[in-house]
N, C-alpha and C. Protein backbone atom coordinates (compact mmCIF):
# COMPACT_ATOMS: atom_id res chain seq x y z
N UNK A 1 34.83 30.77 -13.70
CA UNK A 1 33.66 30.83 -12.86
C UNK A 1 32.44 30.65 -13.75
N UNK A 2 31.28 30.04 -13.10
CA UNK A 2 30.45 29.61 -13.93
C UNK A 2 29.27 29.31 -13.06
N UNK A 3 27.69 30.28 -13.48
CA UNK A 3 26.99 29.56 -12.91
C UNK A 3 25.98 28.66 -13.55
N UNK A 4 25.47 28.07 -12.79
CA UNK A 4 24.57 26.67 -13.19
C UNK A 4 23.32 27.22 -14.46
N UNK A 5 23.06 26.32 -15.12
CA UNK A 5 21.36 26.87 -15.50
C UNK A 5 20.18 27.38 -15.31
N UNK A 6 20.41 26.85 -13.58
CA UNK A 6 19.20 27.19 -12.88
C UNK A 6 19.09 28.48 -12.47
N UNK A 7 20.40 29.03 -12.54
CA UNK A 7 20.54 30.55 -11.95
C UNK A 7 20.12 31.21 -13.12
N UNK A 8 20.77 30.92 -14.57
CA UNK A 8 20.35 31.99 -15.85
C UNK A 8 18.36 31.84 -16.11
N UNK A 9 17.98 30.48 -15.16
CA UNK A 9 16.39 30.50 -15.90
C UNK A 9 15.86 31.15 -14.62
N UNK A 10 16.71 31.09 -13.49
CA UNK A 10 15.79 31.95 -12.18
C UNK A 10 16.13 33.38 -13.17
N UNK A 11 16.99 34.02 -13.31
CA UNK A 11 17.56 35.50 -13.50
C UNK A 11 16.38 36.06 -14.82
N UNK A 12 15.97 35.16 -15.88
CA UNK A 12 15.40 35.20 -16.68
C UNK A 12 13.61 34.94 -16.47
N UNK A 13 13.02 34.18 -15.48
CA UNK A 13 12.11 33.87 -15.08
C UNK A 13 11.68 35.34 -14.22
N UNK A 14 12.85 35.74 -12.82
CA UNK A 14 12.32 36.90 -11.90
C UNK A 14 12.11 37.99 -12.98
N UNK A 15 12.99 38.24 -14.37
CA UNK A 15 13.13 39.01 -14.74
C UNK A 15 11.14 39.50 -15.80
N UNK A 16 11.03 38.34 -16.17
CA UNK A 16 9.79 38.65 -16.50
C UNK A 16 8.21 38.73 -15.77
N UNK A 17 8.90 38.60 -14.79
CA UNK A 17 7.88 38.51 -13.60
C UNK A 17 8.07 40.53 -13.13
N UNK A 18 9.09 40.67 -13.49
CA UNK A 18 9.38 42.25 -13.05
C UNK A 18 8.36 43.09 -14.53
N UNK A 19 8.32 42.44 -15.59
CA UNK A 19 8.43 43.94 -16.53
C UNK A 19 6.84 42.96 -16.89
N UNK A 20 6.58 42.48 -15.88
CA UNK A 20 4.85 41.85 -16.12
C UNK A 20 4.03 42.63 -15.75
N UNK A 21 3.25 43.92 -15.84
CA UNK A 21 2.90 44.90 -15.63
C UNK A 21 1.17 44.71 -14.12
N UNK A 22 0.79 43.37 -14.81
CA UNK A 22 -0.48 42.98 -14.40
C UNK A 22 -0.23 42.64 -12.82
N UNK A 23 0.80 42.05 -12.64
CA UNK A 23 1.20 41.30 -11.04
C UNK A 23 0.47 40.04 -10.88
N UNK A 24 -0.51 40.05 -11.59
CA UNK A 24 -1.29 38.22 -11.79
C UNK A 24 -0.19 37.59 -11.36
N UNK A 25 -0.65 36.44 -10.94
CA UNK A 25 -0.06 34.97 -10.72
C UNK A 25 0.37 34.42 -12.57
N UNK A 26 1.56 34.08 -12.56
CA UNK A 26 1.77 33.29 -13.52
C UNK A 26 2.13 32.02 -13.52
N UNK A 27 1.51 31.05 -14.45
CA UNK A 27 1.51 29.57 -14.62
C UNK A 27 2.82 29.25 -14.61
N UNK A 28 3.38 27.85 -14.29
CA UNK A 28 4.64 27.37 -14.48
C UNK A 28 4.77 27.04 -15.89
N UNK A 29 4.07 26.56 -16.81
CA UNK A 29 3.64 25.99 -18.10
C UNK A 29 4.37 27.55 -18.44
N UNK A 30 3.52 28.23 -18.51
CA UNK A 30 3.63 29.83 -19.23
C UNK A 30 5.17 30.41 -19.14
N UNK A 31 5.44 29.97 -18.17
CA UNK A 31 6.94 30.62 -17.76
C UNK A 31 7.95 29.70 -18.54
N UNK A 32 7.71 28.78 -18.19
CA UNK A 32 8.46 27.37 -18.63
C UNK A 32 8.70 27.62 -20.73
N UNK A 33 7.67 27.70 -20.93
CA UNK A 33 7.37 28.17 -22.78
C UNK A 33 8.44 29.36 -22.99
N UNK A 34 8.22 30.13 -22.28
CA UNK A 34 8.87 31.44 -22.30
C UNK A 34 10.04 30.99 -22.36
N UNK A 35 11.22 30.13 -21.65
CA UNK A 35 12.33 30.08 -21.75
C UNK A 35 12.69 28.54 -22.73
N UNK A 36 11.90 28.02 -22.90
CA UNK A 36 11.73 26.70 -23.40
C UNK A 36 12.40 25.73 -22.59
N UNK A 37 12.01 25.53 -21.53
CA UNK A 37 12.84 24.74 -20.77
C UNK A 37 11.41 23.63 -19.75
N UNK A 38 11.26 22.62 -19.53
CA UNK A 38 10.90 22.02 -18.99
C UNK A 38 10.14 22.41 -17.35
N UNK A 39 8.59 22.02 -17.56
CA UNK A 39 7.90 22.73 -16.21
C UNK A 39 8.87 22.51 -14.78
N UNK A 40 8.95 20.82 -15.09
CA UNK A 40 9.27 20.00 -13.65
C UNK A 40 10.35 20.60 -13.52
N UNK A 41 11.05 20.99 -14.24
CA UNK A 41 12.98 21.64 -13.58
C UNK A 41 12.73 23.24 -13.79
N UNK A 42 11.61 23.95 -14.30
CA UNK A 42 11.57 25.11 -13.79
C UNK A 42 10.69 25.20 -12.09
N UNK A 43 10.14 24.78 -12.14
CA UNK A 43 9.38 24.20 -10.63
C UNK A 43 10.28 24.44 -9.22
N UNK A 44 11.17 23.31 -9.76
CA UNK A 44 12.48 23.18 -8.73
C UNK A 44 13.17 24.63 -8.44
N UNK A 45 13.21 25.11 -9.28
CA UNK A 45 13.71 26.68 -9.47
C UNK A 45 12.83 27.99 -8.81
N UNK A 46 11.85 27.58 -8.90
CA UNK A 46 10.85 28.58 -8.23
C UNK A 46 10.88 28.39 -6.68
N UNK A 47 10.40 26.91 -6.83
CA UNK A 47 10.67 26.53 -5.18
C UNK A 47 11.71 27.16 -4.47
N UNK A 48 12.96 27.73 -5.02
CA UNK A 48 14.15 27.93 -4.55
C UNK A 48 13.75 29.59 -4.44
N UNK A 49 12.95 29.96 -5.55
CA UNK A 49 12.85 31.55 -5.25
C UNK A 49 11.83 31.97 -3.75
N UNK A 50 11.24 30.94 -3.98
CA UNK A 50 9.51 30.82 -2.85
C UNK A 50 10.34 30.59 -1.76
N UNK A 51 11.18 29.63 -1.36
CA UNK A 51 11.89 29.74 0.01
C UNK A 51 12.45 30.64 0.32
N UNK A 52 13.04 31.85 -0.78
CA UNK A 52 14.08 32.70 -0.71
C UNK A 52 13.39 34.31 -0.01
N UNK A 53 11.76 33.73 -0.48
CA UNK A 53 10.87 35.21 0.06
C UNK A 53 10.43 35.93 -0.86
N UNK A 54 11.01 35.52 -2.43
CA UNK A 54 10.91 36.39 -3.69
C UNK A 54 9.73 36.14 -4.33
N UNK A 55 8.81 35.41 -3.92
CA UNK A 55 7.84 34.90 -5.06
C UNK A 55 7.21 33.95 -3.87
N UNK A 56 5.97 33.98 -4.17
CA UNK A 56 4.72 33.04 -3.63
C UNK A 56 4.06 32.36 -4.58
N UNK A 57 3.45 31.24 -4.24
CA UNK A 57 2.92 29.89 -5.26
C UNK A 57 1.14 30.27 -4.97
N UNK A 58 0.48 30.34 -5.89
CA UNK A 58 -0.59 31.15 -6.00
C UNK A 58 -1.35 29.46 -6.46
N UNK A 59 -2.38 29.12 -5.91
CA UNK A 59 -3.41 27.49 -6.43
C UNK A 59 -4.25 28.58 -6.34
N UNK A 60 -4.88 27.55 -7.75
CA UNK A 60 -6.17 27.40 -8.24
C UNK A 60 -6.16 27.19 -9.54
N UNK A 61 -7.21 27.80 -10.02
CA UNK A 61 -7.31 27.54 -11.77
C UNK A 61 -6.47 29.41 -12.22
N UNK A 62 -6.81 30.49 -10.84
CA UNK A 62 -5.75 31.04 -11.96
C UNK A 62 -4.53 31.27 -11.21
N UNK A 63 -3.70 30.62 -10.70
CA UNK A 63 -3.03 30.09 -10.19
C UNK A 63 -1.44 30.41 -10.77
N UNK A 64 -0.53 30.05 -9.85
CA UNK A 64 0.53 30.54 -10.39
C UNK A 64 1.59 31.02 -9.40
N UNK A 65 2.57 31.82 -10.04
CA UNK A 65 3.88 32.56 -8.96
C UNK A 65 3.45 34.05 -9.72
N UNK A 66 3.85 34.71 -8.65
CA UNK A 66 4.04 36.06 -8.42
C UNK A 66 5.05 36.44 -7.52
N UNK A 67 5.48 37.80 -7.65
CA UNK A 67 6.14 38.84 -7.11
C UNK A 67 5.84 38.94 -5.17
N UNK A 68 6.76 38.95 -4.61
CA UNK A 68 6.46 39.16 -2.88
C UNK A 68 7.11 40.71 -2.29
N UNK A 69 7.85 40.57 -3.35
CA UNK A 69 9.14 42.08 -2.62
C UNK A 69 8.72 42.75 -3.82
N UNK A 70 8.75 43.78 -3.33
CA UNK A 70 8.77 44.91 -4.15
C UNK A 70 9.59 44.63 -4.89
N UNK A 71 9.18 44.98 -6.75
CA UNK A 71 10.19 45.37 -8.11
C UNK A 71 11.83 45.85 -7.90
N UNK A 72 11.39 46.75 -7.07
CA UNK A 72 12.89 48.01 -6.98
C UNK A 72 13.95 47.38 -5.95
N UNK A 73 13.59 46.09 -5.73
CA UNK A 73 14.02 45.45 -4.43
C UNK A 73 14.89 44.99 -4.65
N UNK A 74 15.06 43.48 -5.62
CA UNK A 74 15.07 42.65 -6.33
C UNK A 74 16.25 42.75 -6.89
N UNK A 75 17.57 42.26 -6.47
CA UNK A 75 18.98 42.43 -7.08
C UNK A 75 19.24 41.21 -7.59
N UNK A 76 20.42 41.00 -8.56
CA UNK A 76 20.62 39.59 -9.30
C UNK A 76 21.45 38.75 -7.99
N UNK A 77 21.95 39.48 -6.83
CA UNK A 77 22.92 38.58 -5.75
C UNK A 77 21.87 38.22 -4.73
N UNK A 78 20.74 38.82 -4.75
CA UNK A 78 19.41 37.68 -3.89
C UNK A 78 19.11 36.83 -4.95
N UNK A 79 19.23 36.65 -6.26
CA UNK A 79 18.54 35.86 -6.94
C UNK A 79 19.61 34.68 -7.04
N UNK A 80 21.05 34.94 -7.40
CA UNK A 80 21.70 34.19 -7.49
C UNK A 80 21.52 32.87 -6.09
N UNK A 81 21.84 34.07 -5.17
CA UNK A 81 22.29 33.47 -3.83
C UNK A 81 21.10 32.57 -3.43
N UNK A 82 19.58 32.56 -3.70
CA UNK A 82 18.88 31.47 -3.44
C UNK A 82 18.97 30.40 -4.31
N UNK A 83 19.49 30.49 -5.45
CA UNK A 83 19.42 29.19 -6.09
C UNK A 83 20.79 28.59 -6.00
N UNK A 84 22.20 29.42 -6.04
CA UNK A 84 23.38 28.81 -5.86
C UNK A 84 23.40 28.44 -4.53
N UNK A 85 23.37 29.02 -3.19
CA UNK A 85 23.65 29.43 -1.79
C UNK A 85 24.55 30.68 -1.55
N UNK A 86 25.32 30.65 -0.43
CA UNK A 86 26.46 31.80 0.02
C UNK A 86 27.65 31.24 0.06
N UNK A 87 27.71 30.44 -0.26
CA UNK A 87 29.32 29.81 -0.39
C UNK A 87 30.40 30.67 -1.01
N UNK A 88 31.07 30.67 -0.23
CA UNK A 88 32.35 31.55 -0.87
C UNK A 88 32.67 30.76 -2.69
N UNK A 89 33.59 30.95 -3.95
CA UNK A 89 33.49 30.41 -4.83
C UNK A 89 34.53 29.93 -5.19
N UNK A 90 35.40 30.09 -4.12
CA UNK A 90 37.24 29.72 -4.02
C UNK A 90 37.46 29.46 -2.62
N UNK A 91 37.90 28.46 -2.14
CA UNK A 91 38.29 27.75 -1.20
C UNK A 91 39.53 27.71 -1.39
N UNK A 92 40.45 28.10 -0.56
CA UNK A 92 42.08 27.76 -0.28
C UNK A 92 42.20 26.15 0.28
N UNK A 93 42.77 24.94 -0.40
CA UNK A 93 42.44 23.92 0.18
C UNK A 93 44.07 23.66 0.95
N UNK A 94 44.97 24.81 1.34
CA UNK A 94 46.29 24.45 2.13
C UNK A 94 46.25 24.74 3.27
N UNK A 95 47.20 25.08 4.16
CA UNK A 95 46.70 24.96 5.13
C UNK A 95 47.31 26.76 6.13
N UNK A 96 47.32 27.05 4.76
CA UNK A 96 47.96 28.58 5.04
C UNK A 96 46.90 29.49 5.81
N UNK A 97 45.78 29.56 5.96
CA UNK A 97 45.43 30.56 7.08
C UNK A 97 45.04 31.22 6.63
N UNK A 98 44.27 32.82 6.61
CA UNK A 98 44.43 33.63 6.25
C UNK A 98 44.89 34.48 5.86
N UNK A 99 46.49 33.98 6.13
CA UNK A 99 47.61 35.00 5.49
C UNK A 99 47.65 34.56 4.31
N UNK A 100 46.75 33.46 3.55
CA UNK A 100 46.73 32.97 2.13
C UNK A 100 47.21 34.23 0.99
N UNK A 101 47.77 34.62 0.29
CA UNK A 101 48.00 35.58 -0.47
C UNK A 101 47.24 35.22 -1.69
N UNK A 102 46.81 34.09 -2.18
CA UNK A 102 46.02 33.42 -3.37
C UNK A 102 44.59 33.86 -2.56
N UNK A 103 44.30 33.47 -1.50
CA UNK A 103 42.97 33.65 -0.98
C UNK A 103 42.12 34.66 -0.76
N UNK A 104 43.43 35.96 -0.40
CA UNK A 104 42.87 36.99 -0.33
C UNK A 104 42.92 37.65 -1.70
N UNK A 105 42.99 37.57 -2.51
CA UNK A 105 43.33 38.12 -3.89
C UNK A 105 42.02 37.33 -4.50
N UNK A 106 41.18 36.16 -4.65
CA UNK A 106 40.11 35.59 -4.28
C UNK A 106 39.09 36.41 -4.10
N UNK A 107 39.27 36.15 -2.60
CA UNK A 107 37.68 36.98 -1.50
C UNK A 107 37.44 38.58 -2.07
N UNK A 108 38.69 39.07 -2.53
CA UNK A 108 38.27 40.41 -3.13
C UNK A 108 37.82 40.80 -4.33
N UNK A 109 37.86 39.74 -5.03
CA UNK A 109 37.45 39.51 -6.47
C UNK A 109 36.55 39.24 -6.27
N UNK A 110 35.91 37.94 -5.57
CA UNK A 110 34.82 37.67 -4.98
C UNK A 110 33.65 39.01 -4.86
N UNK A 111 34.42 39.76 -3.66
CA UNK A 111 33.85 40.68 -2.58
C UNK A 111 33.11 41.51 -3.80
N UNK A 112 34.11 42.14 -4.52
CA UNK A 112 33.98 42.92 -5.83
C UNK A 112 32.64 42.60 -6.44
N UNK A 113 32.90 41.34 -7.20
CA UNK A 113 32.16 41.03 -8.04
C UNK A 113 30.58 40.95 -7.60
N UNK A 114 29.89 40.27 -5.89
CA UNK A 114 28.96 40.30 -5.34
C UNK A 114 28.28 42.06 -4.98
N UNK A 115 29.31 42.65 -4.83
CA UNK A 115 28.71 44.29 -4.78
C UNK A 115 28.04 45.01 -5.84
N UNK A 116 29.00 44.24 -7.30
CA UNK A 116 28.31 44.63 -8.26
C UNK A 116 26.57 44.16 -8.63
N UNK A 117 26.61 42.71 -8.30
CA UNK A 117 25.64 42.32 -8.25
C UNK A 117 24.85 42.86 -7.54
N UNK A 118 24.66 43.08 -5.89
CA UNK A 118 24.53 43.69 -5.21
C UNK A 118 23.38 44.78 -5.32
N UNK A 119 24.20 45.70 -6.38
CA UNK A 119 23.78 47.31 -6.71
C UNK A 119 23.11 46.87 -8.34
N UNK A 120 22.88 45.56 -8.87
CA UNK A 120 22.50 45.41 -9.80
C UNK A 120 20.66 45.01 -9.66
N UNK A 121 19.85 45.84 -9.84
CA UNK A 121 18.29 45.35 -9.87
C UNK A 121 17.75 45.03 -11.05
N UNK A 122 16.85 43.88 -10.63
CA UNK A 122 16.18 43.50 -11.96
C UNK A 122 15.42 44.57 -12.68
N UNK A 123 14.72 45.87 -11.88
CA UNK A 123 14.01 47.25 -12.57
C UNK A 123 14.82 47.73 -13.43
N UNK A 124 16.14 47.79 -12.81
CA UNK A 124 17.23 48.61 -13.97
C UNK A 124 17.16 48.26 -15.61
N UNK A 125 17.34 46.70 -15.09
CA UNK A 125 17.60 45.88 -16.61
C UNK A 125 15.91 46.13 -17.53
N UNK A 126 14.79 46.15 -16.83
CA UNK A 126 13.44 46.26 -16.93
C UNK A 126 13.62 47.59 -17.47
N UNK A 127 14.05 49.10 -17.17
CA UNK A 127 13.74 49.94 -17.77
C UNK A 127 15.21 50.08 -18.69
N UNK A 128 15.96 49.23 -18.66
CA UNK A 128 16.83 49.36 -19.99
C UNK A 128 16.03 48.96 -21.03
N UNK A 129 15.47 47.76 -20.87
CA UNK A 129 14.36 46.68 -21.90
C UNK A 129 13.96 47.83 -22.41
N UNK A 130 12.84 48.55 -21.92
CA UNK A 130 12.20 49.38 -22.25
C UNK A 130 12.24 50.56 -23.16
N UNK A 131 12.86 50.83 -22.53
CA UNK A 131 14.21 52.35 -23.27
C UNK A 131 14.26 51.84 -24.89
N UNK A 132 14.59 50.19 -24.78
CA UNK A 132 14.94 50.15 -26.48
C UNK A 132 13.88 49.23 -27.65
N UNK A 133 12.74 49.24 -26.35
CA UNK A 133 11.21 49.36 -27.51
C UNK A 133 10.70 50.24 -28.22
């Protein structure tokens, strides 16, 4: 299992948007430096957070993305899930049904693994950061 890039620079992007104390709007340039990765394909990435409800696109000169939901809100399986989607991550492609025994052994690994995420907030990881300044 494996997710894309765009998910580790969203997870890394919301994440400094959390332990940003000011709540200012931040530049795409600024964010983009921060991970060293390219404005135009961090852009695309935001867009995905801004549809998702997590972040608003702030014009002007001081201009920028910010925070929409509350800090304490903010789990890594809303963050994932707007930039990957909800797609299950194993598809049974036979024609067995739900009595799939591969499938359900799957969806619960699956099930598992999204709960963890789930109960996982970006504040947590924010006051772990912290803890070891």
């Amino acid at each position: 299992m494996k997710f894309s890039k765009a998910t580790n620079y969203a997870l890394h992007t919301m994440l400094s948007l959390v332990i940003d104390p000011s709540m200012k709007p931040v530049g795409v340039q600024v964010l983009a430096e921060a991970q060293d990765v390219s404005p135009t394909y961090l852009s695309k990435i935001l867009t995905k957070l801004v549809k998702a409800g997590m972040l608003e696109s702030v014009s002007g000169a001081n201009g920028g993305y910010r925070l929409t939901r509350k800090k304490d809100e903010i789990t890594f399986l809303d963050i994932i899930h707007a930039i990957e989607g909800t797609a299950s991550l194993f598809e049974c492609h036979f024609d067995h049904g739900e009595e799939c025994l591969i499938q359900q052994v799957m969806v619960e690994a699956e099930t598992k693994m999204e709960l963890h995420l789930k109960q996982t907030k970006l504040i947590d990881l924010a006051a772990k950061m912290k803890a070891h300044v």
